[in-house]
PDB file of N, CA and C in Angstrom:
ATOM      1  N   UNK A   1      88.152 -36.369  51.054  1.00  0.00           N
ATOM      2  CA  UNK A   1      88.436 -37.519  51.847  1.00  0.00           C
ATOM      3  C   UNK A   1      87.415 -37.567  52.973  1.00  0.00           C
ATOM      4  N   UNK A   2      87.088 -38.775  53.035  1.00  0.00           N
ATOM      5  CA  UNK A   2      85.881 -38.666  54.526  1.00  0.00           C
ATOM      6  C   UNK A   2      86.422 -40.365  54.897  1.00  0.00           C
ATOM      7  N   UNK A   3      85.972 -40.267  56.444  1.00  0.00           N
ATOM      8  CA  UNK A   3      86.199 -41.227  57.689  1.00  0.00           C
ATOM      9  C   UNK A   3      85.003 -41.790  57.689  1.00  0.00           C
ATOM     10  N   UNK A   4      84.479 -43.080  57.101  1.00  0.00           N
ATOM     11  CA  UNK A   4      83.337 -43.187  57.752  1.00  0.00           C
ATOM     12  C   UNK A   4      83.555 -44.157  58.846  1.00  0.00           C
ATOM     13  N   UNK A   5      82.531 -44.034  59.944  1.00  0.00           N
ATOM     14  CA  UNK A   5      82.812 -45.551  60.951  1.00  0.00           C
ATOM     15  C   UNK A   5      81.501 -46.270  60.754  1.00  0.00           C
ATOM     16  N   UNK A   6      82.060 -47.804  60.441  1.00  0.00           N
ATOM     17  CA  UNK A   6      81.098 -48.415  60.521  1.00  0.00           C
ATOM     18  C   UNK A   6      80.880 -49.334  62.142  1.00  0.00           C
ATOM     19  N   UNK A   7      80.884 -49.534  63.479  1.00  0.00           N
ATOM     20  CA  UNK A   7      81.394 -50.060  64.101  1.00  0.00           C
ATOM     21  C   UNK A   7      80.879 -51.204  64.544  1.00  0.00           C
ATOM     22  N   UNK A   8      79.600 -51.574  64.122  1.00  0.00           N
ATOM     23  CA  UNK A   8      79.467 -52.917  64.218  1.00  0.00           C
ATOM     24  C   UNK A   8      79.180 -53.723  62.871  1.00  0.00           C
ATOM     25  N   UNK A   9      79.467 -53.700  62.049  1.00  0.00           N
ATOM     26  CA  UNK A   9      79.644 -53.921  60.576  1.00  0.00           C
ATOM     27  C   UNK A   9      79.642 -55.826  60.849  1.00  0.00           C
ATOM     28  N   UNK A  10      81.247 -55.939  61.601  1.00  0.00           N
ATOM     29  CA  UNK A  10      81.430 -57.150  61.957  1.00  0.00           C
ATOM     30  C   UNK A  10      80.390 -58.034  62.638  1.00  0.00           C
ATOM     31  N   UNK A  11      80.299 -57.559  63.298  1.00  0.00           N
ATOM     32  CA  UNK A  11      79.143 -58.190  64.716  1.00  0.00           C
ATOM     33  C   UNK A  11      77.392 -58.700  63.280  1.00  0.00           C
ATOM     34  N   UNK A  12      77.554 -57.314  62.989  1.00  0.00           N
ATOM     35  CA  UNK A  12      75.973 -57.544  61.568  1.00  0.00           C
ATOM     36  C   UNK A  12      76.114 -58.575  61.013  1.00  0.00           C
ATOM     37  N   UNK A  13      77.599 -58.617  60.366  1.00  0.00           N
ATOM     38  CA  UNK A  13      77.577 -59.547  58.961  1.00  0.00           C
ATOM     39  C   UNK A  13      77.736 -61.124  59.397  1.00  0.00           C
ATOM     40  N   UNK A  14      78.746 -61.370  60.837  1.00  0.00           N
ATOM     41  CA  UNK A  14      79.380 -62.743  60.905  1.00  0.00           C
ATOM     42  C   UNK A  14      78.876 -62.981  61.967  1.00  0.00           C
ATOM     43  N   UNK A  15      78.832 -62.056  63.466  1.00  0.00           N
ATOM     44  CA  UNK A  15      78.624 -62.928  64.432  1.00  0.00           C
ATOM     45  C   UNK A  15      77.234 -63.462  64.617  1.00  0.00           C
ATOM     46  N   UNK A  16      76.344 -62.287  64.469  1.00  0.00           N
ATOM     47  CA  UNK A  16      75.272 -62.182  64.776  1.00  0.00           C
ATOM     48  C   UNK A  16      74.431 -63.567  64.080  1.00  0.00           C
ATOM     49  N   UNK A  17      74.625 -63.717  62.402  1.00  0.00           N
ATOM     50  CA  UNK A  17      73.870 -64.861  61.440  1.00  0.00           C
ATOM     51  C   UNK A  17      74.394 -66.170  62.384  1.00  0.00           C
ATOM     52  N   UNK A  18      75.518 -65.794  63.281  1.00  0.00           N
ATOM     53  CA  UNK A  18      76.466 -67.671  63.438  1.00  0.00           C
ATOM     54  C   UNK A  18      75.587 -67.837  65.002  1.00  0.00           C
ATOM     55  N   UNK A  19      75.473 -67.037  65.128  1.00  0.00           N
ATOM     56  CA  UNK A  19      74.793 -67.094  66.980  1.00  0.00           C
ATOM     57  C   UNK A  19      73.277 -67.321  67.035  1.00  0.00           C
ATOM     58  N   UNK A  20      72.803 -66.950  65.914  1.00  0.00           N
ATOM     59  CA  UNK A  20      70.937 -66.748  65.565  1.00  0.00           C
ATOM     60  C   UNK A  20      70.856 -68.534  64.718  1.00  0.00           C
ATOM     61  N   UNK A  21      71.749 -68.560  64.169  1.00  0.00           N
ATOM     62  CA  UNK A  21      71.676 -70.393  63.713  1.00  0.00           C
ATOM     63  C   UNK A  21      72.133 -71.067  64.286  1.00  0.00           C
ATOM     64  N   UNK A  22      73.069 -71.147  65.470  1.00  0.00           N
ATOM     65  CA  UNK A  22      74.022 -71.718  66.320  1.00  0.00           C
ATOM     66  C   UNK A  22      72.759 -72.090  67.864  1.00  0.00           C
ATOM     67  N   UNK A  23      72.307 -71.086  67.980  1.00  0.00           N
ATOM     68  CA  UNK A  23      71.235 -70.906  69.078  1.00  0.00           C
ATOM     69  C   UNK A  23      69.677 -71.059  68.827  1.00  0.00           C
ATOM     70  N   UNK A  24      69.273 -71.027  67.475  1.00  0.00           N
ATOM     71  CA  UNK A  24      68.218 -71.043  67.347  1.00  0.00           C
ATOM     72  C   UNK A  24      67.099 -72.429  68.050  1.00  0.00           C
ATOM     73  N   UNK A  25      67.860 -73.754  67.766  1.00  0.00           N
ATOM     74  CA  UNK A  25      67.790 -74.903  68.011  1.00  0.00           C
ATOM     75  C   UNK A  25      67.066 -75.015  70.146  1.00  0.00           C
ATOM     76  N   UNK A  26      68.474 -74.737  70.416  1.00  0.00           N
ATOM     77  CA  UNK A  26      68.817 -74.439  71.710  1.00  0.00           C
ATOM     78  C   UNK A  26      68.652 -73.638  72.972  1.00  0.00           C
ATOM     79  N   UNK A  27      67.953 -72.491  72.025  1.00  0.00           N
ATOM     80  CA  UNK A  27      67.228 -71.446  73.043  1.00  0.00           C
ATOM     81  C   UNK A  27      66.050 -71.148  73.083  1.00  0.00           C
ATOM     82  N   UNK A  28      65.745 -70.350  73.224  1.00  0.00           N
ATOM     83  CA  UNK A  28      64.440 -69.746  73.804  1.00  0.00           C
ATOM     84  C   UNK A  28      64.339 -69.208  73.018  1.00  0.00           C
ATOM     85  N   UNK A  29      62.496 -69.139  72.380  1.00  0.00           N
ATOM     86  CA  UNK A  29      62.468 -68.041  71.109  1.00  0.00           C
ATOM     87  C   UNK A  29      62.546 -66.554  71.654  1.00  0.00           C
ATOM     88  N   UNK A  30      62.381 -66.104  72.914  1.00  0.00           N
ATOM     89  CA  UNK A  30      62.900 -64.929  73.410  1.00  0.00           C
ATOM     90  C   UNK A  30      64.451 -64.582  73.370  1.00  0.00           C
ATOM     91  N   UNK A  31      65.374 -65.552  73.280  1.00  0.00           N
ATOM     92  CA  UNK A  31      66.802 -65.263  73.002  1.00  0.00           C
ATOM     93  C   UNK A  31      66.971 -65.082  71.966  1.00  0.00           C
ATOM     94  N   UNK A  32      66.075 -65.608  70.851  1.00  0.00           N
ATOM     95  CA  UNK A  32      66.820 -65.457  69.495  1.00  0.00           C
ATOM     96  C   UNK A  32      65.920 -64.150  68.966  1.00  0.00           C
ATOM     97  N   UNK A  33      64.580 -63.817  69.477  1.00  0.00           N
ATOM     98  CA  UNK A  33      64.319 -62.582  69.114  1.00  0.00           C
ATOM     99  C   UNK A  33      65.081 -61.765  69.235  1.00  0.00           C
ATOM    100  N   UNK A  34      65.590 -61.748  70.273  1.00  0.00           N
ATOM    101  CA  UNK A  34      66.954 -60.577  70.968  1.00  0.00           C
ATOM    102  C   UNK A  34      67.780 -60.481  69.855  1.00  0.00           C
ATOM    103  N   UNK A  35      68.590 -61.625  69.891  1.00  0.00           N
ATOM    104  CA  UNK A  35      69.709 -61.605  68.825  1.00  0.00           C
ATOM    105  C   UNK A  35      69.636 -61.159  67.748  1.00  0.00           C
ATOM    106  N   UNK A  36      68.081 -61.285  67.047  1.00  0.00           N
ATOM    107  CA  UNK A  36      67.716 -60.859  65.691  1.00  0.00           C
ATOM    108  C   UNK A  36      67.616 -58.963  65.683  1.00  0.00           C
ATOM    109  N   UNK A  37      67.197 -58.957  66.778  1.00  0.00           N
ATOM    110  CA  UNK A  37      66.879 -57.382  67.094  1.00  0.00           C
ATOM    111  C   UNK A  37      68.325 -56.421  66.940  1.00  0.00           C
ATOM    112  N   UNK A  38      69.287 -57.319  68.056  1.00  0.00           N
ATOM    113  CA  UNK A  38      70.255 -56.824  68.169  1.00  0.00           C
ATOM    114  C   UNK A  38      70.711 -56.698  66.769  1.00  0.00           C
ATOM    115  N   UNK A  39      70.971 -57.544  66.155  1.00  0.00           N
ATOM    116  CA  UNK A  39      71.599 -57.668  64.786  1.00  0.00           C
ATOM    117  C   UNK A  39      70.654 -56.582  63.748  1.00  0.00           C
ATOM    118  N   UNK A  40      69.965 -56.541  63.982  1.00  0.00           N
ATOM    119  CA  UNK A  40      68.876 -55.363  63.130  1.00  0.00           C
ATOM    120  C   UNK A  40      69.631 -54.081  63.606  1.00  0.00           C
ATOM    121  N   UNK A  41      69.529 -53.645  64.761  1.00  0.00           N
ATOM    122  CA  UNK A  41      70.261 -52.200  65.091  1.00  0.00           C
ATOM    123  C   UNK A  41      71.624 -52.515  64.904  1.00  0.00           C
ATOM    124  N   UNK A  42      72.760 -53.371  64.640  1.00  0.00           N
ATOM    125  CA  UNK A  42      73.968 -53.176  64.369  1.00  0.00           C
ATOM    126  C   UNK A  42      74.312 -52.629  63.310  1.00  0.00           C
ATOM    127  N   UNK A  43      73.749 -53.095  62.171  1.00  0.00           N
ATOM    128  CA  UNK A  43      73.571 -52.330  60.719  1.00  0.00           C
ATOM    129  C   UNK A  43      73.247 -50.923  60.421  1.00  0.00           C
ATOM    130  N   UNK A  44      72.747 -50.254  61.642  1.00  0.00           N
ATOM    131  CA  UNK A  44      72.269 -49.290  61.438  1.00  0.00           C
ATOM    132  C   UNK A  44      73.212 -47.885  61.978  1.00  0.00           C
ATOM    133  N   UNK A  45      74.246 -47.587  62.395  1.00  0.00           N
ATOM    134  CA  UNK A  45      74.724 -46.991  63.122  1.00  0.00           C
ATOM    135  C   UNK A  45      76.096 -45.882  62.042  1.00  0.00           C
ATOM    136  N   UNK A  46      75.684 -45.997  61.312  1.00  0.00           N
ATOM    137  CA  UNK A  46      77.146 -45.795  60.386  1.00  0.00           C
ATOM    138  C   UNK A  46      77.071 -43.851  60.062  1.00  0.00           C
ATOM    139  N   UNK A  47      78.387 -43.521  60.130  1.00  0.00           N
ATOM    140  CA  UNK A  47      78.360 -42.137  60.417  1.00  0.00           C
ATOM    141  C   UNK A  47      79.646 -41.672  59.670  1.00  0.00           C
ATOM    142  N   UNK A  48      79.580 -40.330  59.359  1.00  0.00           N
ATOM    143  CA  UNK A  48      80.573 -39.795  58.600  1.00  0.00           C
ATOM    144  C   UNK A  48      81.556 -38.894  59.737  1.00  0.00           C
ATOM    145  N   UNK A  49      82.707 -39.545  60.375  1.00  0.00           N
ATOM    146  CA  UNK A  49      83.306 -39.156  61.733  1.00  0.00           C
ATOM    147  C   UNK A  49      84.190 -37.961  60.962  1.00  0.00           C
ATOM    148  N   UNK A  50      84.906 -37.700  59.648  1.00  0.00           N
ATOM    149  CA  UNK A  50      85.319 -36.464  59.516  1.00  0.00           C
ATOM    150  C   UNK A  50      85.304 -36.687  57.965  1.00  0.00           C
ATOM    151  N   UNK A  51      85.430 -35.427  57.191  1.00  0.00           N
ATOM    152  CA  UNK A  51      85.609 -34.783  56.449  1.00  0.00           C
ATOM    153  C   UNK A  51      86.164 -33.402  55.767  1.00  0.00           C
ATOM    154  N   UNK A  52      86.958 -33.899  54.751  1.00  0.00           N
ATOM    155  CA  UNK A  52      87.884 -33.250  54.260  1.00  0.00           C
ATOM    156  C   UNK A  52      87.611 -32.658  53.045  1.00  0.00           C
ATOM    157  N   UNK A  53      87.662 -31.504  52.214  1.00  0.00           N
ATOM    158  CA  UNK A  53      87.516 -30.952  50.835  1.00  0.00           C
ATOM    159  C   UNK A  53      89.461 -30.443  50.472  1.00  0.00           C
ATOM    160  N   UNK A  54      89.448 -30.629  50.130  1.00  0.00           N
ATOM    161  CA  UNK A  54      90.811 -30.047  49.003  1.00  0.00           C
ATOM    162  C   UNK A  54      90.459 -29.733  47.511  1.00  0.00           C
ATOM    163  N   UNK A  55      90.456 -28.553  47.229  1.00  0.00           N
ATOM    164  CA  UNK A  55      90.130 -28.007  45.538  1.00  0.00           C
ATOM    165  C   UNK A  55      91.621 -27.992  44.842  1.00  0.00           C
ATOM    166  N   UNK A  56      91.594 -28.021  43.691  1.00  0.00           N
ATOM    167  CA  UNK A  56      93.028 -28.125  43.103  1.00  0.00           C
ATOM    168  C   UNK A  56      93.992 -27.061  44.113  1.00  0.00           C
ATOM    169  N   UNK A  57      93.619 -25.608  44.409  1.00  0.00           N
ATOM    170  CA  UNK A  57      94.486 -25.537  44.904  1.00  0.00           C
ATOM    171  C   UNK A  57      94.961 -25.463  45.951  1.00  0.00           C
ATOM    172  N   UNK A  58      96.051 -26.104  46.353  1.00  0.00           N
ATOM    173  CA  UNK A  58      96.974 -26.616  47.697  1.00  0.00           C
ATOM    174  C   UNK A  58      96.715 -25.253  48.614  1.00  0.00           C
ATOM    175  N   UNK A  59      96.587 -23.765  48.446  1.00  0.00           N
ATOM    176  CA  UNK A  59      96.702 -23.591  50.006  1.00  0.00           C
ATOM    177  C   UNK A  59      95.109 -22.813  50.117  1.00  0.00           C
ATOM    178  N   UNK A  60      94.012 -24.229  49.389  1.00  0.00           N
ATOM    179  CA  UNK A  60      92.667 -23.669  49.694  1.00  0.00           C
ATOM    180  C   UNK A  60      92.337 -24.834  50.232  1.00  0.00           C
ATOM    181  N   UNK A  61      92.568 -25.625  50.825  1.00  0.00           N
ATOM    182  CA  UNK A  61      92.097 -26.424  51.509  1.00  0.00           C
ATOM    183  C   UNK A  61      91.334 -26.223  52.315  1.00  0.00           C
ATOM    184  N   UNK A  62      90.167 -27.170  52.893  1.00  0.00           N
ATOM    185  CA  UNK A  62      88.937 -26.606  53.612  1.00  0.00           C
ATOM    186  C   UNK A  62      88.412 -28.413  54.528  1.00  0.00           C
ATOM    187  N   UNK A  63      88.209 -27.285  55.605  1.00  0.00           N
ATOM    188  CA  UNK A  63      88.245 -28.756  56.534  1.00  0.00           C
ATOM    189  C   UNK A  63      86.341 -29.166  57.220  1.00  0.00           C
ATOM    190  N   UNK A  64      86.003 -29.752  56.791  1.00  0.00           N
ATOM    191  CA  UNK A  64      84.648 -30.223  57.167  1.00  0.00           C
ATOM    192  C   UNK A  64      84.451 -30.617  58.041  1.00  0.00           C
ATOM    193  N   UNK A  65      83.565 -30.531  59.226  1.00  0.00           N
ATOM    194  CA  UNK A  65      83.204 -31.871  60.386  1.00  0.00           C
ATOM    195  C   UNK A  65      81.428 -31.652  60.378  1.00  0.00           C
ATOM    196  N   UNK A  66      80.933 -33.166  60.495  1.00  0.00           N
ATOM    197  CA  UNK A  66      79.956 -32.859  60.452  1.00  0.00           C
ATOM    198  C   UNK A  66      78.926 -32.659  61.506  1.00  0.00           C
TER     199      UNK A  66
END
């Protein structure tokens, strides 16, 4: 079993595309560089917060962190 966190997953996929076409028009090509940037490092952050091994047997369980 493993935890991964993704924590800006959301922000990557929905906000970021609606704010970079929403603003593109309207701002400054220095704002929307930003936004694009930002949205480039949101995607990138994803980590394995714990991990777990269990082998068939129940009292060999073995606990991972990475």
């Amino acid at each position: 079993m493993e935890v991964i966190v993704e924590p800006d997953v959301d922000y990557h996929e929905h906000v970021y595309p609606l704010l970079i076409e929403k603003l593109a028009d309207d701002s400054s090509h220095t704002a929307v560089e930003q936004l694009e940037s930002a949205r480039y490092c949101s995607g990138q952050p994803i980590y394995v917060l714990y991990s777990f091994n269990c082998p068939c047997e129940i009292n060999t369980c073995v606990e991972n962190t990475p």
